[in-house]
Protein backbone atom coordinates (compact mmCIF):
# COMPACT_ATOMS: atom_id res chain seq x y z
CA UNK A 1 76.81 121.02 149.86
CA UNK A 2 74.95 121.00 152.53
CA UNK A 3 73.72 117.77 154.57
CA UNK A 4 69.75 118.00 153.53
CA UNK A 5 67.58 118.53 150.72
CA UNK A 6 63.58 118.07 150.35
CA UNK A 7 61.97 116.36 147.04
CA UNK A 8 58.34 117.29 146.29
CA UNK A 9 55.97 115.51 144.04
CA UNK A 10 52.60 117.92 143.60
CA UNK A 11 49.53 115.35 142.07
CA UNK A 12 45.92 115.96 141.80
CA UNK A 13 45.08 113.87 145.11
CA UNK A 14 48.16 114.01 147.29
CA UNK A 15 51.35 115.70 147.38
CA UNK A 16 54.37 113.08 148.09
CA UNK A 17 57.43 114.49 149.83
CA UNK A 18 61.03 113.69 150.97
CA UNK A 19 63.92 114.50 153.06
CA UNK A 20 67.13 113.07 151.84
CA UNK A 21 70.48 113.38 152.76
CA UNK A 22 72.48 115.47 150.01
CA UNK A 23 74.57 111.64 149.14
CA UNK A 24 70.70 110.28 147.67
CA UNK A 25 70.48 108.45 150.81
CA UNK A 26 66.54 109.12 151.61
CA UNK A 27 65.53 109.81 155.27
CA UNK A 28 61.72 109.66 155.34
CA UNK A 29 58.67 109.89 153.01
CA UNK A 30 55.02 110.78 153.60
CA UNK A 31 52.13 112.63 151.87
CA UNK A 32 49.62 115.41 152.46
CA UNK A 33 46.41 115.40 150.42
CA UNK A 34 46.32 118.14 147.94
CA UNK A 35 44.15 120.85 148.38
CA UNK A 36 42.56 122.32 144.80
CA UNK A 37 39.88 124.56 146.57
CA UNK A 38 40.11 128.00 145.61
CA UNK A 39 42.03 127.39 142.44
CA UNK A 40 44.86 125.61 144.69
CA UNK A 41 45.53 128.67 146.84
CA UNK A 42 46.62 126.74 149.98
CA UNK A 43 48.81 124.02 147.91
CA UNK A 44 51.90 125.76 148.50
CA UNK A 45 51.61 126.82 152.08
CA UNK A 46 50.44 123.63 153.13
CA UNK A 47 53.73 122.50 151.70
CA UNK A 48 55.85 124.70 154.01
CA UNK A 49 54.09 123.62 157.11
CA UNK A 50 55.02 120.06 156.26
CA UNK A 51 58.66 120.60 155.72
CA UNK A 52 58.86 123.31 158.76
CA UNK A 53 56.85 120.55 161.06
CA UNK A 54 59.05 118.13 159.52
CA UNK A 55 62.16 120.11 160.31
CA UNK A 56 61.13 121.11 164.31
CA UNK A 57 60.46 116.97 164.59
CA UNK A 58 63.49 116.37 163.33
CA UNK A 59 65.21 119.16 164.85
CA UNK A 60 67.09 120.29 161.47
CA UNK A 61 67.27 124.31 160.99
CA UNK A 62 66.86 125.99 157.50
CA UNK A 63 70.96 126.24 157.62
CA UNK A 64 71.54 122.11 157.44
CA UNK A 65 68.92 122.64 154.11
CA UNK A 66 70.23 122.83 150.25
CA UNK A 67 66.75 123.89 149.62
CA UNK A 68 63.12 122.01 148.29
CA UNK A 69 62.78 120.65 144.39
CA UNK A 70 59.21 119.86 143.06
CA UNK A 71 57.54 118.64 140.71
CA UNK A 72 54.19 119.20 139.57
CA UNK A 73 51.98 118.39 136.88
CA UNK A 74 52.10 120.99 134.25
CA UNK A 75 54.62 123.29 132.19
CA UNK A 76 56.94 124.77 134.00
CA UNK A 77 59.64 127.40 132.95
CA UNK A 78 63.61 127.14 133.39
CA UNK A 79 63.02 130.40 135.78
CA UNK A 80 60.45 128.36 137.77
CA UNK A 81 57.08 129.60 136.37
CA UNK A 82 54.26 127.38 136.28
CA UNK A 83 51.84 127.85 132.86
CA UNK A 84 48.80 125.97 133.83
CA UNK A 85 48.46 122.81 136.22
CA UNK A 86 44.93 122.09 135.86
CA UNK A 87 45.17 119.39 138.15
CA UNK A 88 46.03 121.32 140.69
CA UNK A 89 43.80 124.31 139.42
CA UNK A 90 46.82 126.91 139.14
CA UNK A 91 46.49 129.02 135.98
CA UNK A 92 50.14 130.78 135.84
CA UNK A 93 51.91 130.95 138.78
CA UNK A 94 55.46 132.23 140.05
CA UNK A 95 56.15 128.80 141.98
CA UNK A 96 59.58 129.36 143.05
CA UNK A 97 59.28 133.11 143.71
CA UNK A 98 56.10 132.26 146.06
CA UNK A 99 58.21 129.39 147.81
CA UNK A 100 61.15 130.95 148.43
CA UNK A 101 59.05 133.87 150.51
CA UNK A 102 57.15 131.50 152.46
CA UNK A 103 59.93 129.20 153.22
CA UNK A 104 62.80 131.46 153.11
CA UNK A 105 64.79 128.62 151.52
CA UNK A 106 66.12 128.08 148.23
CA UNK A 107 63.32 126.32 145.55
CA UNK A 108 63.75 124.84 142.54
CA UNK A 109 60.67 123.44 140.44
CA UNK A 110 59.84 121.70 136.79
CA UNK A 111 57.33 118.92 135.56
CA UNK A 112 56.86 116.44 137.40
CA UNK A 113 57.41 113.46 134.90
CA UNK A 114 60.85 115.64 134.18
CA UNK A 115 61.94 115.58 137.94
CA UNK A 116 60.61 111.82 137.79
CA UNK A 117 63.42 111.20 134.86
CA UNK A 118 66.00 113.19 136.84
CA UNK A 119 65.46 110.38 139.54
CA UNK A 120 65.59 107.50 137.62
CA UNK A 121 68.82 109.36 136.29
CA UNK A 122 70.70 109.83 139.77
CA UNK A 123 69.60 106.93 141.84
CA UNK A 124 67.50 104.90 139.83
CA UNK A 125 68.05 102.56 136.67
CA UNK A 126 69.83 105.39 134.78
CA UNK A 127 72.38 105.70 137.11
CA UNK A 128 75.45 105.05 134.99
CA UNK A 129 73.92 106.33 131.91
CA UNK A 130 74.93 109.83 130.08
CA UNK A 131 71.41 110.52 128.70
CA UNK A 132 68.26 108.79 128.94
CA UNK A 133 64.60 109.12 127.71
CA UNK A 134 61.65 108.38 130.78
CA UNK A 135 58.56 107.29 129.70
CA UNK A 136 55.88 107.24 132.39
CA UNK A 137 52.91 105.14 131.23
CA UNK A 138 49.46 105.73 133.66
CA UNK A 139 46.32 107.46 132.97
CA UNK A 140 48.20 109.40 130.61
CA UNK A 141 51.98 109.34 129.36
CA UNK A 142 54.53 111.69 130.12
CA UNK A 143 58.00 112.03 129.70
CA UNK A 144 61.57 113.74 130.36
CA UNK A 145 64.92 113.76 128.99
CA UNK A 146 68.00 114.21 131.10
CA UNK A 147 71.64 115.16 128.78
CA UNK A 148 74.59 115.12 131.17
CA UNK A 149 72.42 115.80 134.18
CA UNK A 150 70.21 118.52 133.02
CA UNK A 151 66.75 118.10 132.21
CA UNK A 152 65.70 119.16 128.55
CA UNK A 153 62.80 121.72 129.94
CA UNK A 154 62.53 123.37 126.42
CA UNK A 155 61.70 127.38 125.76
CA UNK A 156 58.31 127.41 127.24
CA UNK A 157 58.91 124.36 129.97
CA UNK A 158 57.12 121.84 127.76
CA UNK A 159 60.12 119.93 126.57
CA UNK A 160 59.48 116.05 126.21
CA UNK A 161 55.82 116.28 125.73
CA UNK A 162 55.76 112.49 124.77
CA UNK A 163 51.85 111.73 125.35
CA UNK A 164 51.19 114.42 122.89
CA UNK A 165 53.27 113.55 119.60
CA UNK A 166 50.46 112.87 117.38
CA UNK A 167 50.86 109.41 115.55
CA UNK A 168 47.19 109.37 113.95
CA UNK A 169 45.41 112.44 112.82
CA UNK A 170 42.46 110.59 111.67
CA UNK A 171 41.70 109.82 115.00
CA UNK A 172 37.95 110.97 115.42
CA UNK A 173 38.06 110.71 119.21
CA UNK A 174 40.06 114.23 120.63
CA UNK A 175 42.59 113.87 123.79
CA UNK A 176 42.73 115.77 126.23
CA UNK A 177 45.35 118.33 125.29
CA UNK A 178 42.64 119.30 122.03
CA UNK A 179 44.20 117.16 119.04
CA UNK A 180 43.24 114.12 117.94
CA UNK A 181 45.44 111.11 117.65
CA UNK A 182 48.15 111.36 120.28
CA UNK A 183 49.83 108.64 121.61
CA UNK A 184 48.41 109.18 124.63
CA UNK A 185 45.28 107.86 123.38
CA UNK A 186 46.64 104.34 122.92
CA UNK A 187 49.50 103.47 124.91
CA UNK A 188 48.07 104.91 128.34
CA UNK A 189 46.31 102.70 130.60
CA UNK A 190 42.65 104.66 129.54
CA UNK A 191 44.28 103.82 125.97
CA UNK A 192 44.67 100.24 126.28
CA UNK A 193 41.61 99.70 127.72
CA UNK A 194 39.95 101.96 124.55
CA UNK A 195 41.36 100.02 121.83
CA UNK A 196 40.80 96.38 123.25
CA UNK A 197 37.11 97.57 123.27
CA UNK A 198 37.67 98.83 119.83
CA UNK A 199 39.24 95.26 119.17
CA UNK A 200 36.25 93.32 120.80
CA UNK A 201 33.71 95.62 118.71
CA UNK A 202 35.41 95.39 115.29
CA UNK A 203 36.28 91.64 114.85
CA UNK A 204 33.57 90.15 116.62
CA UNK A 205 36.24 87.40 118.70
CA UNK A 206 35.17 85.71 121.70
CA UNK A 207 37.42 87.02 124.68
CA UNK A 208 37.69 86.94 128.16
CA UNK A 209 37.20 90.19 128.76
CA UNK A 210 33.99 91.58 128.64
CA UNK A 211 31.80 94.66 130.64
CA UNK A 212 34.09 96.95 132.34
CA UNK A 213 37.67 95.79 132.62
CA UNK A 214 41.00 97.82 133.66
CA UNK A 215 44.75 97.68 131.83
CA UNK A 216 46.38 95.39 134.21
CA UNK A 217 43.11 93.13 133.02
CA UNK A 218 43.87 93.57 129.48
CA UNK A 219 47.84 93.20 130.01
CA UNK A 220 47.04 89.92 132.42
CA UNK A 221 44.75 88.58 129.82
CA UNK A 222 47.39 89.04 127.17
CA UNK A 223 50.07 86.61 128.97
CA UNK A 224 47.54 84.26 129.82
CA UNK A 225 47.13 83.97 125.75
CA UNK A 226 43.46 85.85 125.19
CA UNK A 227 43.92 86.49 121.69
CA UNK A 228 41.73 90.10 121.87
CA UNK A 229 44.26 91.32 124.51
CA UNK A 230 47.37 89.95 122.72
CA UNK A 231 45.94 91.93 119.62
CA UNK A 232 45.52 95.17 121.69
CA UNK A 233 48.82 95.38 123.61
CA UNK A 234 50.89 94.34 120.27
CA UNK A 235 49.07 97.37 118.57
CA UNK A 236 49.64 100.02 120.99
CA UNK A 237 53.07 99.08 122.05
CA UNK A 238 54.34 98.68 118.37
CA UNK A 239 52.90 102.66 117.93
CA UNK A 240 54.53 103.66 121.49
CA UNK A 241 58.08 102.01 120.13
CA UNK A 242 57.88 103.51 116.73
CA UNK A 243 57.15 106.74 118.55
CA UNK A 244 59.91 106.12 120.48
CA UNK A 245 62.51 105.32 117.77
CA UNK A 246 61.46 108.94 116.02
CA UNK A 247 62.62 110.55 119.69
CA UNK A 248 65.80 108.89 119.58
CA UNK A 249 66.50 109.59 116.21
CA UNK A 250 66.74 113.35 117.50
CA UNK A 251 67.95 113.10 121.59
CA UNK A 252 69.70 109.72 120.94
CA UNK A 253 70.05 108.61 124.81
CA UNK A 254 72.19 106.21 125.91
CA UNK A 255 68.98 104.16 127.03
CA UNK A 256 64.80 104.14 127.09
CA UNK A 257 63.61 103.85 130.56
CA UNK A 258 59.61 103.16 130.94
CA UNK A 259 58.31 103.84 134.57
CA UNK A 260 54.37 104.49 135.23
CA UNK A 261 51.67 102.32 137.23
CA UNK A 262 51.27 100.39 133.54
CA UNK A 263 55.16 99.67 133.56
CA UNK A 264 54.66 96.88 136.33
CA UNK A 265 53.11 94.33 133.45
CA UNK A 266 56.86 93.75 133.48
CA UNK A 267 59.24 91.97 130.51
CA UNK A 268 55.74 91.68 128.06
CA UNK A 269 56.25 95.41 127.99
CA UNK A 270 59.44 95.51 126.56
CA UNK A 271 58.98 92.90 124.61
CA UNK A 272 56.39 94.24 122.69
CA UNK A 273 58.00 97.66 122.31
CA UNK A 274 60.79 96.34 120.51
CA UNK A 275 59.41 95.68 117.45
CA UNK A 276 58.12 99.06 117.17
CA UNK A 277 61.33 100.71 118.39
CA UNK A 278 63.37 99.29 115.54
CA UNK A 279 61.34 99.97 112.73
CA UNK A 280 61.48 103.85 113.71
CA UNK A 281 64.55 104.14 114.88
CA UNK A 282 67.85 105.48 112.53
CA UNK A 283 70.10 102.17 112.30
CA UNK A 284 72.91 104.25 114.56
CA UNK A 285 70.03 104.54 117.37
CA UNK A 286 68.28 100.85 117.14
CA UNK A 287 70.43 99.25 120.16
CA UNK A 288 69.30 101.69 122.42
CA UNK A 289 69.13 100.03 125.85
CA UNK A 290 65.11 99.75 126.56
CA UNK A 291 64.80 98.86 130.74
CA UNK A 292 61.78 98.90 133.05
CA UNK A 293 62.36 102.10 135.62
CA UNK A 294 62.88 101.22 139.26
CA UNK A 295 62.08 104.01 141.54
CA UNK A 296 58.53 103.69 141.56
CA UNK A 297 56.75 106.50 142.57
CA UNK A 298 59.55 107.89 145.01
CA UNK A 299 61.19 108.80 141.15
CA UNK A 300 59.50 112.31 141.48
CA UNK A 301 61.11 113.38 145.27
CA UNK A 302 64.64 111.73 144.15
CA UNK A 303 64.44 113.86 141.20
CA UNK A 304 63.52 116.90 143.35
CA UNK A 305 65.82 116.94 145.56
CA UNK A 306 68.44 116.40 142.83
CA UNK A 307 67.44 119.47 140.72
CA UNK A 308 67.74 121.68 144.03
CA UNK A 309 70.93 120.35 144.04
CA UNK A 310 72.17 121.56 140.74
């Protein structure tokens, strides 16, 4: 093994990246905006230039380098093929093929809520475990699943798809991947903030929050006792654990880890999941450890640099 490695993270606004000893240990972090124009021609180049800048700085040469792991925000194949990242605006794209000619080192790439669970997996709070199941709750959800090191990526790269297991199909409002009802739609911070309106509209309660208000408002209202926001949280979380009980009764991890800018409400989170999680869960899977994620949002370079690593 050799003594470097580089972990990408590719997101709409900025790319985050990282150069880590080969042992985890992490050297340095920093970002580069991300640059969609022309479909997200320039993303990948403007990658290189920061590791190759980054590597005259630090006077490292290509031979001290395992190679550069990313992440990004779409479906990505075993083979490194990227099938649509529309925040990026790539349509399908050879990532690791294009890489490895500009850089001339060895790439590895899969989704970036994956690479996030390979993270949490090697140096974050799944280190110890066999399996786990991430759940990243933000604007959206997503998810991975890492058995015995290796991410599930699934036939077409889609594997773990949580945000998108339907739970409601009455649901007249559609979500953004084109069905109605996905989980998505509740337990994400836009989701939360959806169905506390829906709760202020439908039972008429007086509340404290009112006009426009965010998650964190909702989830801060709900410990300080605001009955609307108590109501809301209990309802989506009790769908997101029952959700989550029907995933374990086929992967069966050794724990649940929940990560995601929504995650940092804290213990109230796992509280309210728990309910949920045993009333879908098989009774062999209904201990399943359930812990808050630790890595933050360095998750998605740890988990880069591991998967060049494999």
């Amino acid at each position: 093994m050799k003594k470097y490695g580089f972990g990408v993270d590719v997101g709409g606004t900025t790319c985050k990246l990282g150069l880590f000893q080969t042992d985890g240990t992490l050297v340095e972090k920093w970002e580069i905006p991300t640059d969609k124009s022309d479909a997200g021609k320039n993303v990948l180049g403007d990658i290189a230039k920061a590791i190759d800048d980054k590597m005259s700085e630090r006077s490292i040469s290509k031979d001290d380098v395992e190679g550069i792991g990313i992440g990004v925000p779409g479906a990505v194949t075993s083979d490194g093929v990227v099938n649509r990242c529309v925040n990026v605006g790539w349509g399908v794209v050879p990532l690791v093929k294009n890489m490895e000619e500009i850089t001339g080192m060895r790439v590895r790439a899969a989704n970036d809520a994956n690479i996030a669970a390979l993270g949490e997996y090697w140096m974050g709070a799944g280190k110890g475990y066999g399996s786990i199941l991430m759940v990243t709750l933000g604007t959206g959800i997503g998810g991975g699943i890492v058995i015995d090191g290796k991410i599930l990526v699934g036939s077409t790269g889609s594997g773990a798809e949580i945000g998108h297991i339907v739970v409601d199909e009455d649901e007249p409002e559609q979500c953004n991947c084109g069905h109605h009802g996905c989980i998505e739609q509740y337990a994400s911070a836009t989701g939360i903030v959806m169905m506390a309106h829906r709760f202020l509209e439908s039972t008429g309660k007086t509340s404290t929050l009112s006009g426009d208000f965010s998650c964190k408002d909702v989830l801060d209202a709900a410990k300080a006792g605001d009955e609307i926001a108590q109501m809301t949280i209990h309802k989506v979380f009790h769908m997101l654990g029952l959700t989550l009980g029907t995933i374990c009764n086929v992967a069966n991890p050794e724990a649940i880890l929940i990560g995601g800018g929504v995650s940092k409400a804290g213990q109230i989170i796992l509280d309210e999941l728990t309910d949920g999680f045993k009333a879908g869960a098989f009774h062999a899977c209904a201990n399943t450890k359930i812990e808050l994620a630790t890595l933050g949002n360095d998750a998605g370079i740890y988990g880069g640099v591991k998967l060049v690593m494999e």
